[in-house]
N, C-alpha and C. Protein backbone atom coordinates (compact mmCIF):
# COMPACT_ATOMS: atom_id res chain seq x y z
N UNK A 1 -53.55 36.62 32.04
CA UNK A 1 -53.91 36.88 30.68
C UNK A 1 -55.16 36.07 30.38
N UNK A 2 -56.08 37.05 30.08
CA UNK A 2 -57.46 36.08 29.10
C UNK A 2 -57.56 35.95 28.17
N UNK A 3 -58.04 34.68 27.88
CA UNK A 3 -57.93 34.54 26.17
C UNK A 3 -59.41 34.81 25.73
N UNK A 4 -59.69 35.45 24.85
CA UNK A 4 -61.52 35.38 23.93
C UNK A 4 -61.49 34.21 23.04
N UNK A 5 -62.52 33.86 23.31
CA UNK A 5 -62.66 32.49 22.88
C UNK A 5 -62.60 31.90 21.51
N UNK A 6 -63.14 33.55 20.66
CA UNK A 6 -62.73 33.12 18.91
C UNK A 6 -61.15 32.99 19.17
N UNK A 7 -59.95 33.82 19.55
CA UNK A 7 -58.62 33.79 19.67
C UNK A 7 -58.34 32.28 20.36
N UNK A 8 -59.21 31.98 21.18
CA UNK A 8 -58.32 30.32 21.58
C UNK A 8 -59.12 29.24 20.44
N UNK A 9 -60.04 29.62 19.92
CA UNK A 9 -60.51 28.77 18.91
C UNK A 9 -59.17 28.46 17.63
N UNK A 10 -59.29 30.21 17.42
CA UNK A 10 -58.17 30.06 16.38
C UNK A 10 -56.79 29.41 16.43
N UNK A 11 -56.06 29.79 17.35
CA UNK A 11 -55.12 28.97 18.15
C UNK A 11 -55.71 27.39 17.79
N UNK A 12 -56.46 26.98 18.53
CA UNK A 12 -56.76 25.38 18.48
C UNK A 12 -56.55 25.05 16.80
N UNK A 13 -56.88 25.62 16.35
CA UNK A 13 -57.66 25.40 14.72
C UNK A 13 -56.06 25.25 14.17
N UNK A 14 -55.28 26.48 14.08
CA UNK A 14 -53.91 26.51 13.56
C UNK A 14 -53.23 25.41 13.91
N UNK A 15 -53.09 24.54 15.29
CA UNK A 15 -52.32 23.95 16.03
C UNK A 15 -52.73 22.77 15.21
N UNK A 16 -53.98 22.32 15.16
CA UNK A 16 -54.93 21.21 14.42
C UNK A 16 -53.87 21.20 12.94
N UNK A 17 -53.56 22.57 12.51
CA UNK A 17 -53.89 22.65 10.92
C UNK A 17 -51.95 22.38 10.77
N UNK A 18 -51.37 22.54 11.66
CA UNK A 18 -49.69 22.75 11.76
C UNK A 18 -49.64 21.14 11.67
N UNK A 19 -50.26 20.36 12.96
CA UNK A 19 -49.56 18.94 12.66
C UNK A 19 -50.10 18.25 11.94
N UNK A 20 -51.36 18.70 11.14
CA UNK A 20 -51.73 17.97 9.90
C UNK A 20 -50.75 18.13 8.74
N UNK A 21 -50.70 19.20 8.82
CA UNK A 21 -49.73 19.24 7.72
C UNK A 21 -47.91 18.96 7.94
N UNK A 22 -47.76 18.59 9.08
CA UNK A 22 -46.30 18.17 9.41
C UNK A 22 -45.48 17.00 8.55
N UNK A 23 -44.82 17.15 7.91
CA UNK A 23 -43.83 16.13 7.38
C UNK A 23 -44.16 14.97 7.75
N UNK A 24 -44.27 13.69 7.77
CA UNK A 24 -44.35 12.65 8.83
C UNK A 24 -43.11 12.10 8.47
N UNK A 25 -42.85 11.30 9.59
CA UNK A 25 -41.41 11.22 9.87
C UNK A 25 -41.25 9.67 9.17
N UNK A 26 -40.01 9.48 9.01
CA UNK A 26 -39.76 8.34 7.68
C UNK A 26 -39.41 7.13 8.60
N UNK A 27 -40.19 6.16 8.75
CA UNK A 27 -39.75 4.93 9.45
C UNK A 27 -38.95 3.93 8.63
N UNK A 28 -37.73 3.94 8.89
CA UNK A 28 -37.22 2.84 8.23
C UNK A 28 -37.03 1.86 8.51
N UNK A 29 -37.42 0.43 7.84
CA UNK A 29 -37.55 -1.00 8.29
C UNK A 29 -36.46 -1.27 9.35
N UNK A 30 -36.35 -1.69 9.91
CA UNK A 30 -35.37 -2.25 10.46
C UNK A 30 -34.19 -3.08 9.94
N UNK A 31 -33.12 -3.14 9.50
CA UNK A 31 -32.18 -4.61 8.63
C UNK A 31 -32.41 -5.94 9.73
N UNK A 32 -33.64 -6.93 9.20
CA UNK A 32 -32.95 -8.09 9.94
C UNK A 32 -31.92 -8.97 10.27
N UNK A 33 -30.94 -8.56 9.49
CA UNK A 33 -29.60 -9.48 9.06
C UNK A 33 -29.29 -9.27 10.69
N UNK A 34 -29.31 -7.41 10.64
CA UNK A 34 -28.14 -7.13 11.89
C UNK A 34 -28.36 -7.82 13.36
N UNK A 35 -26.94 -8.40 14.06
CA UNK A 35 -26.59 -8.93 14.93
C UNK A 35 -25.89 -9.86 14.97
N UNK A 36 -26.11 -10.77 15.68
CA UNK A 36 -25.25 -11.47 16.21
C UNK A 36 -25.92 -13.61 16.40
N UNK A 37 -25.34 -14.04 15.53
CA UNK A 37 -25.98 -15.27 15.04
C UNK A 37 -25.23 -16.30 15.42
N UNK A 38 -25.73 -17.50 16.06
CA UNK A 38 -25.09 -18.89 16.65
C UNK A 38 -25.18 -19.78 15.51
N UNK A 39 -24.45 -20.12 14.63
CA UNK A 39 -25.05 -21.46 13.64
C UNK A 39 -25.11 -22.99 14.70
N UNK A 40 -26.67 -23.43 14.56
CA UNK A 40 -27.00 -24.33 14.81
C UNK A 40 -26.93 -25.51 14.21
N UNK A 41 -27.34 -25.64 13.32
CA UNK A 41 -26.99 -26.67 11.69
C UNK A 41 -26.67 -26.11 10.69
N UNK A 42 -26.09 -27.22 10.04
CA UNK A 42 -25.66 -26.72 8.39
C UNK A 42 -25.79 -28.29 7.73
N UNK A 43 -26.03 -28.33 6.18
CA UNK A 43 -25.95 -29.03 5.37
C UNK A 43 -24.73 -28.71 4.20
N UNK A 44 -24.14 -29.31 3.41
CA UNK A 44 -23.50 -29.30 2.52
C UNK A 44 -23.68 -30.65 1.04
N UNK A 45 -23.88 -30.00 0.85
CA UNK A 45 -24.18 -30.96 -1.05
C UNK A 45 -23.31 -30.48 -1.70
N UNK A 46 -22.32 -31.43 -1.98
CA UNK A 46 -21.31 -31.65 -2.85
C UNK A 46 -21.44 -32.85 -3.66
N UNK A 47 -21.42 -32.66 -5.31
CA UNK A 47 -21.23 -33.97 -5.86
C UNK A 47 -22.39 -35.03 -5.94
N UNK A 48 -23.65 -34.36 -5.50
CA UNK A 48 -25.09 -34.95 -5.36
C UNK A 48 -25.01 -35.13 -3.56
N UNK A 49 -24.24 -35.50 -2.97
CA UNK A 49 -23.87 -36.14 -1.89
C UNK A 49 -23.98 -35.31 -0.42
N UNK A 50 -25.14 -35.00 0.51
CA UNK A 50 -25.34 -34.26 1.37
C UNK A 50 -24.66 -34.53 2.81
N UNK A 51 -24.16 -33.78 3.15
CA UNK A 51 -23.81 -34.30 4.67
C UNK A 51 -24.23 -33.33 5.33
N UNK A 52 -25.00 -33.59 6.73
CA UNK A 52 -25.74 -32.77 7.82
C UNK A 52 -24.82 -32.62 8.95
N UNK A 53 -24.58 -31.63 9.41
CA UNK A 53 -23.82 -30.78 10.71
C UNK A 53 -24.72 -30.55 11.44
N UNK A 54 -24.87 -31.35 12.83
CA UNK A 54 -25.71 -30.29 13.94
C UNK A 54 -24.52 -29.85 14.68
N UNK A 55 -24.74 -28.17 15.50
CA UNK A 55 -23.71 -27.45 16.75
C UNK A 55 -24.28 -27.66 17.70
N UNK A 56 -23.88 -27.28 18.57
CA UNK A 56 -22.38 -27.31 18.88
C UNK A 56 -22.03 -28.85 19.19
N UNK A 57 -21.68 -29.93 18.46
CA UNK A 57 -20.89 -31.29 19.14
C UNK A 57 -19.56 -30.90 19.69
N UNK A 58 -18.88 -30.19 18.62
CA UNK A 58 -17.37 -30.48 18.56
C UNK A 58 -17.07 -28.59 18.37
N UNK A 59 -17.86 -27.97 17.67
CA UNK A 59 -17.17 -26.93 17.20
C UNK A 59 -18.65 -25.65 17.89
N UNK A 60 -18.19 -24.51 17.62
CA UNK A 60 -19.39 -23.37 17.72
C UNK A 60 -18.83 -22.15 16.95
N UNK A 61 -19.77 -21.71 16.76
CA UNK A 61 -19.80 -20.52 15.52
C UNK A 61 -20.57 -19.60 15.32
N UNK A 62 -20.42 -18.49 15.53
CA UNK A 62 -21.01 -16.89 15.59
C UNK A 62 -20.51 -16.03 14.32
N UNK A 63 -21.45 -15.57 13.67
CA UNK A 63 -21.93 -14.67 12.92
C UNK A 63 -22.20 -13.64 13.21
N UNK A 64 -21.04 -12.17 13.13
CA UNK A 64 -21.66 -10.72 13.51
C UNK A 64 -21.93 -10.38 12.37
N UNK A 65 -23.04 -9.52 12.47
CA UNK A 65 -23.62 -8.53 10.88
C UNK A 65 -24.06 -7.10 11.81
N UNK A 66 -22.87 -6.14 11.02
CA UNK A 66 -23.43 -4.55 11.32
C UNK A 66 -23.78 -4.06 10.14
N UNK A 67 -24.31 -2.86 9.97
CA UNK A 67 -24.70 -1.78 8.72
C UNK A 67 -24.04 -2.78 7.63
N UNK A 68 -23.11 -2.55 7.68
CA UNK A 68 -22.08 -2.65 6.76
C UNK A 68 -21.20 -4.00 6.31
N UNK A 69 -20.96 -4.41 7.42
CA UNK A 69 -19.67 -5.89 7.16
C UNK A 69 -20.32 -7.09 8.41
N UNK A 70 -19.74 -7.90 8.11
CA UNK A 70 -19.97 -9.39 8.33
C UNK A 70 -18.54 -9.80 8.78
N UNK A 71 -18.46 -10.73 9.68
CA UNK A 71 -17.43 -11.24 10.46
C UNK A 71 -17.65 -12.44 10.96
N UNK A 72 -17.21 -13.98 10.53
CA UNK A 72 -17.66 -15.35 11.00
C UNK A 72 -16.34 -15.25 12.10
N UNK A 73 -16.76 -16.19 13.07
CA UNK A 73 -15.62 -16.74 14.49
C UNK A 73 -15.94 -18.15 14.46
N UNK A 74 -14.99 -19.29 14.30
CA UNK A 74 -15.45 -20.83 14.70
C UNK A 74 -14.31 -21.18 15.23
N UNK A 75 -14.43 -21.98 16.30
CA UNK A 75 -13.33 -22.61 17.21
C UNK A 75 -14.11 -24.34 17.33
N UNK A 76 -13.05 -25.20 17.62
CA UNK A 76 -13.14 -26.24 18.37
C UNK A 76 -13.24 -26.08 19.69
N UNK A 77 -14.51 -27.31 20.18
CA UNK A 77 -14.57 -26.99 21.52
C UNK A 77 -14.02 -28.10 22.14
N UNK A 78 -13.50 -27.77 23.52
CA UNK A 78 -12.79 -29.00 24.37
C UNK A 78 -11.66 -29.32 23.64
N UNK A 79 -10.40 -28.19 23.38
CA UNK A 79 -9.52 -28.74 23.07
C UNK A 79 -7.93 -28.58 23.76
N UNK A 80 -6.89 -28.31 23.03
CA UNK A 80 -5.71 -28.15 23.51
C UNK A 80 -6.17 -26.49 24.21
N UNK A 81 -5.41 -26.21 24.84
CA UNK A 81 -5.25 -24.90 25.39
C UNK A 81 -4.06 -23.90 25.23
N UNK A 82 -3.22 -24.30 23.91
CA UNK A 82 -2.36 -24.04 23.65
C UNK A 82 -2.78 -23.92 21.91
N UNK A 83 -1.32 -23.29 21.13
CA UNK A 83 -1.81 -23.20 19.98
C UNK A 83 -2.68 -23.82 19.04
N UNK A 84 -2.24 -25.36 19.32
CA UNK A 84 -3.30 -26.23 18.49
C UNK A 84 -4.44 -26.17 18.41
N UNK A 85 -5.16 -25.23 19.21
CA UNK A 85 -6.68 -25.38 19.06
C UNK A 85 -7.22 -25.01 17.72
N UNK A 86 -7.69 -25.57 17.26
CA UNK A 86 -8.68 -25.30 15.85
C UNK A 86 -9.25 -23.82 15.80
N UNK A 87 -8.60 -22.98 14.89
CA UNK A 87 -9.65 -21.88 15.05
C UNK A 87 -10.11 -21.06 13.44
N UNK A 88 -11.27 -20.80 13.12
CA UNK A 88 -11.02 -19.78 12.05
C UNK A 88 -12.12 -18.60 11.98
N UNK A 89 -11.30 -17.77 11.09
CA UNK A 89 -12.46 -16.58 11.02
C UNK A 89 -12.22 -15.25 9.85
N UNK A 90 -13.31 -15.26 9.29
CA UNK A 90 -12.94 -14.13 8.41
C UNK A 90 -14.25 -13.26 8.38
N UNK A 91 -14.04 -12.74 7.07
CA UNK A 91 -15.12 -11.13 7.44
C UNK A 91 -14.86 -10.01 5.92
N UNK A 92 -16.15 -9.14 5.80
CA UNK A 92 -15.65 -8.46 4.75
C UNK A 92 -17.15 -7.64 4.84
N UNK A 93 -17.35 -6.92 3.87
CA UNK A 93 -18.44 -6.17 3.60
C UNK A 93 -19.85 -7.32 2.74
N UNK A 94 -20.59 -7.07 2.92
CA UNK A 94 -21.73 -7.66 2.33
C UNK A 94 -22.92 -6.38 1.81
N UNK A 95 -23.58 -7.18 0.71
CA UNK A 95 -24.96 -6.72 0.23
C UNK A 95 -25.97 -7.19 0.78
N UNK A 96 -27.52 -6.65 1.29
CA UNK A 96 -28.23 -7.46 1.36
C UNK A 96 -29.47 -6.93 0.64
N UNK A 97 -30.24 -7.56 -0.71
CA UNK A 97 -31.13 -6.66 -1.47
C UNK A 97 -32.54 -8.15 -1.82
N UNK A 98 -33.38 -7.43 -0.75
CA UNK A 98 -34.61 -8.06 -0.39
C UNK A 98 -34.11 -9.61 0.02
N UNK A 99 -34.37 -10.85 -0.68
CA UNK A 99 -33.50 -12.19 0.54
C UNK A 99 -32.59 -12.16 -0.30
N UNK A 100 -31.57 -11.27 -0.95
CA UNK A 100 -30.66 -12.11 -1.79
C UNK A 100 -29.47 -10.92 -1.07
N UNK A 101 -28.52 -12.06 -0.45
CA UNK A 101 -27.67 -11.62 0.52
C UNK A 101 -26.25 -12.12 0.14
N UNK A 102 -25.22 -10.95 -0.07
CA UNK A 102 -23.99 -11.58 -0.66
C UNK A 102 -22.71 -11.11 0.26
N UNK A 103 -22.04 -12.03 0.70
CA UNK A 103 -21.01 -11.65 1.43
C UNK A 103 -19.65 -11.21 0.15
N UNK A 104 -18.85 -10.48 0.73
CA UNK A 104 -17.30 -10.08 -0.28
C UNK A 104 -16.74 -10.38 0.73
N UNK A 105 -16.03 -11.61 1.18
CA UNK A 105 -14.90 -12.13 1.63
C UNK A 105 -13.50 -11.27 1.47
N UNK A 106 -13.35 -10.78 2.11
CA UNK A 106 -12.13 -9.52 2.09
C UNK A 106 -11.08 -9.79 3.14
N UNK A 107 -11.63 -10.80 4.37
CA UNK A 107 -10.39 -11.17 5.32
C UNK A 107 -10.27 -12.71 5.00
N UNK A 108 -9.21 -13.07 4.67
CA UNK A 108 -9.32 -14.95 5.25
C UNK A 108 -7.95 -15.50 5.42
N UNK A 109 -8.04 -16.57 6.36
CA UNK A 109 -6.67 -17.47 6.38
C UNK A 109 -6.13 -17.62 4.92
N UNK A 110 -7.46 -18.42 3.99
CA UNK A 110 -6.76 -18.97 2.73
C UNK A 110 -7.07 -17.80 1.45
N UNK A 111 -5.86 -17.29 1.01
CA UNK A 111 -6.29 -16.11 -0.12
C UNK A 111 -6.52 -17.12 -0.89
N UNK A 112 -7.25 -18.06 -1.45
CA UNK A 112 -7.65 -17.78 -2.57
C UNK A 112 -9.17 -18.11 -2.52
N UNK A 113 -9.45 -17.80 -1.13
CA UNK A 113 -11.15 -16.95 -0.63
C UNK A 113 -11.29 -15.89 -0.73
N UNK A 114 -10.34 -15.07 -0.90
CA UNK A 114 -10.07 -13.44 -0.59
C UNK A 114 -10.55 -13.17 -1.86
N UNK A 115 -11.39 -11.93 -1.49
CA UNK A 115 -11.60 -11.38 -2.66
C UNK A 115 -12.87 -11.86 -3.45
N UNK A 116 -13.48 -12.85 -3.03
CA UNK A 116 -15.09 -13.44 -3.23
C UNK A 116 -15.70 -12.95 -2.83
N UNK A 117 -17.16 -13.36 -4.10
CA UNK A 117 -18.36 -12.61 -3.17
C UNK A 117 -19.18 -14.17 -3.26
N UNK A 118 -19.67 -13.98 -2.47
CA UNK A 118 -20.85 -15.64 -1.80
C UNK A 118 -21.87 -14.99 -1.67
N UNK A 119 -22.94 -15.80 -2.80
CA UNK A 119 -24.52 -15.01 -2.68
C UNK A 119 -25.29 -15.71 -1.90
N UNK A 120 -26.27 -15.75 -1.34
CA UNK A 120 -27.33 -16.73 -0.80
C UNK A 120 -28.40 -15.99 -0.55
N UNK A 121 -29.41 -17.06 -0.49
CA UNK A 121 -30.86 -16.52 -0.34
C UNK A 121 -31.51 -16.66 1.39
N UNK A 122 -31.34 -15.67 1.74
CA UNK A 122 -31.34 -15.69 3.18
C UNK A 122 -33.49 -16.08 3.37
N UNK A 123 -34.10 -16.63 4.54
CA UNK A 123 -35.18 -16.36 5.02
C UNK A 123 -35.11 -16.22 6.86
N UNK A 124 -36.19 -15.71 7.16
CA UNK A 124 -35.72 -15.01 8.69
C UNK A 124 -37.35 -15.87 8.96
N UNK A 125 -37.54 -16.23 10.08
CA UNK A 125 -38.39 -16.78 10.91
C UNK A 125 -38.47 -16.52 12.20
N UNK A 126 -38.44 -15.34 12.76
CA UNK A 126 -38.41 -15.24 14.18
C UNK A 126 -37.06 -15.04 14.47
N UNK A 127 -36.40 -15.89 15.21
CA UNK A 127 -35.09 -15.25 15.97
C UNK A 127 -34.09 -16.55 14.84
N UNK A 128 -34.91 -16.88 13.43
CA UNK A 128 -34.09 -17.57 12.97
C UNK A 128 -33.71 -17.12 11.60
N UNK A 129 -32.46 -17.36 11.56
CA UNK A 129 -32.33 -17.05 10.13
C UNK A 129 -31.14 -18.32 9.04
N UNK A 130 -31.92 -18.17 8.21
CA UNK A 130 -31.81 -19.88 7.28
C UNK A 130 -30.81 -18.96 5.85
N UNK A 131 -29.71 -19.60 5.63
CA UNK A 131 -28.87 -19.03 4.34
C UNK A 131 -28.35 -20.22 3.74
N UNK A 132 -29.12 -19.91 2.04
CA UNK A 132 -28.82 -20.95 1.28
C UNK A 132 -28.34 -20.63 0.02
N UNK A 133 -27.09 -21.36 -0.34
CA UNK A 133 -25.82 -20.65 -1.59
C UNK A 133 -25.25 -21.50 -1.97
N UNK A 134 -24.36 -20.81 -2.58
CA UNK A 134 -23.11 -21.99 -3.71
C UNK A 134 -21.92 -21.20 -2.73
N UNK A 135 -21.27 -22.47 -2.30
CA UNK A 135 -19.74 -22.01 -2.19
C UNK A 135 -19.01 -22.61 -3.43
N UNK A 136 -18.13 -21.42 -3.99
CA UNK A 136 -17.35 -21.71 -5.24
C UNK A 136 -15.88 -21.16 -4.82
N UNK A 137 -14.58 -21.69 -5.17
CA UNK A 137 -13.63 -20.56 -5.16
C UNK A 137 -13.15 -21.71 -6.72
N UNK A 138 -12.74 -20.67 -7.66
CA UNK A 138 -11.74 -21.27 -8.69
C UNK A 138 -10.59 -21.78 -8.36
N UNK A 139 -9.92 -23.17 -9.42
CA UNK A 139 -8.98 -22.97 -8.84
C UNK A 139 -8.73 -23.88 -7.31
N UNK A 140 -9.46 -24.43 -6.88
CA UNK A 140 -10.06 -25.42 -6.11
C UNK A 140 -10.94 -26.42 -6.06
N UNK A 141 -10.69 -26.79 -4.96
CA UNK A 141 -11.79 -28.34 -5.10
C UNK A 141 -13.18 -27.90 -4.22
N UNK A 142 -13.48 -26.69 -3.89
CA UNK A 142 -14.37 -26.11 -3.39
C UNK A 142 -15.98 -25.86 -4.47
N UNK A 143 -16.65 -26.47 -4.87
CA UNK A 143 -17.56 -26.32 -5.72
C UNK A 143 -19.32 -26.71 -4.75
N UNK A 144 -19.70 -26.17 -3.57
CA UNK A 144 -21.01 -26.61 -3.39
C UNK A 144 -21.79 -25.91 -2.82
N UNK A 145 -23.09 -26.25 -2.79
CA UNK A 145 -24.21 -25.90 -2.00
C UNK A 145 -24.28 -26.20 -0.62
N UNK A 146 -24.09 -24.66 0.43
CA UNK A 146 -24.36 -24.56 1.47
C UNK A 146 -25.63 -24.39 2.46
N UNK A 147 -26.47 -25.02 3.23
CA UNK A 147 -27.39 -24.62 3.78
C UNK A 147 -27.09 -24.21 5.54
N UNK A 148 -27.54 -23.05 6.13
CA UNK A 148 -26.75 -22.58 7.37
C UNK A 148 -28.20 -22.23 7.79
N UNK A 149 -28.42 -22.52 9.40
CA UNK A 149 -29.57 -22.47 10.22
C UNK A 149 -28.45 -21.46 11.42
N UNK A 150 -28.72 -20.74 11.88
CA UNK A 150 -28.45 -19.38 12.84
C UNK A 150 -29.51 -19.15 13.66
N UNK A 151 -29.05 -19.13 14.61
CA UNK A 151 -29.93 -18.49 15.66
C UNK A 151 -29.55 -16.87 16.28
N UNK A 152 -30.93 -16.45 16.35
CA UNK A 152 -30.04 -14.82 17.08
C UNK A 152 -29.41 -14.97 18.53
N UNK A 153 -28.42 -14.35 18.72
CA UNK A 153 -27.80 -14.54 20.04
C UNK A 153 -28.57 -13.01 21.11
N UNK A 154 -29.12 -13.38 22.19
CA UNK A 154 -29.75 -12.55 22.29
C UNK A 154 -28.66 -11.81 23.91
């Protein structure tokens, strides 16, 4: 088959004129929250009074975040190998709207966490991500400011 050259012009021209005008396709940001996070340090201010946590000495702690929900895991390390080992973990759905990131505590050992939402102002730096909030539960002696350093687990 031969083509005449106005007919492959035209062709070219249409083909030109089809993906100019094509929809372009919608890139959506990526969520940085999502994965899987080691907390490295934490601070706590209670009462004016700060105390600094570096991990892992004694304990380690992972943070999953999908679409949708959030799930903490912390154990003691080097311990009994039997029930006594130190363990906790809960989990629930979260918001995250530009850095202001709120967990809804929906699983926990102690109900009268259940059923909270914990806001914080997340910032991301590379494979790091920094979350800073009020832990409150009523009704308790729980009243302070949390600061949490995470690393991505790669």
């Amino acid at each position: 088959m031969k083509f005449k050259p106005a007919a492959l012009v035209a062709l070219t021209v249409t083909v030109f004129l089809m993906a100019c005008n094509a929809p372009a396709e919608k890139k959506e940001a990526a969520n940085p929250i999502i994965g899987t996070w080691r907390l490295v340090s934490g601070a706590t201010i209670s009462k004016g009074k700060t105390e600094q946590t570096s991990y892992p000495k004694d304990q380690q702690m992972i943070k999953i975040i999908n679409d949708t929900h959030f799930a903490f895991l912390n154990h003691t390390m080097n311990t009994a190998k039997d029930s006594s080992n130190k363990f906790d973990a809960g989990g629930g759905a979260y918001t995250l709207k530009g850095d202001r990131y709120t967990e809804h505590l929906d699983y926990y050992k102690d109900k009268a966490w259940e059923g909270k939402p914990f806001t914080f102002t997340v910032t991301f730096s590379g494979d790091t991500l920094i979350q800073k909030g009020v832990e409150k539960v009523e009704g308790t002696t729980i009243d302070r400011v949390i600061i949490e350093k995470y690393l991505r687990e790669k």
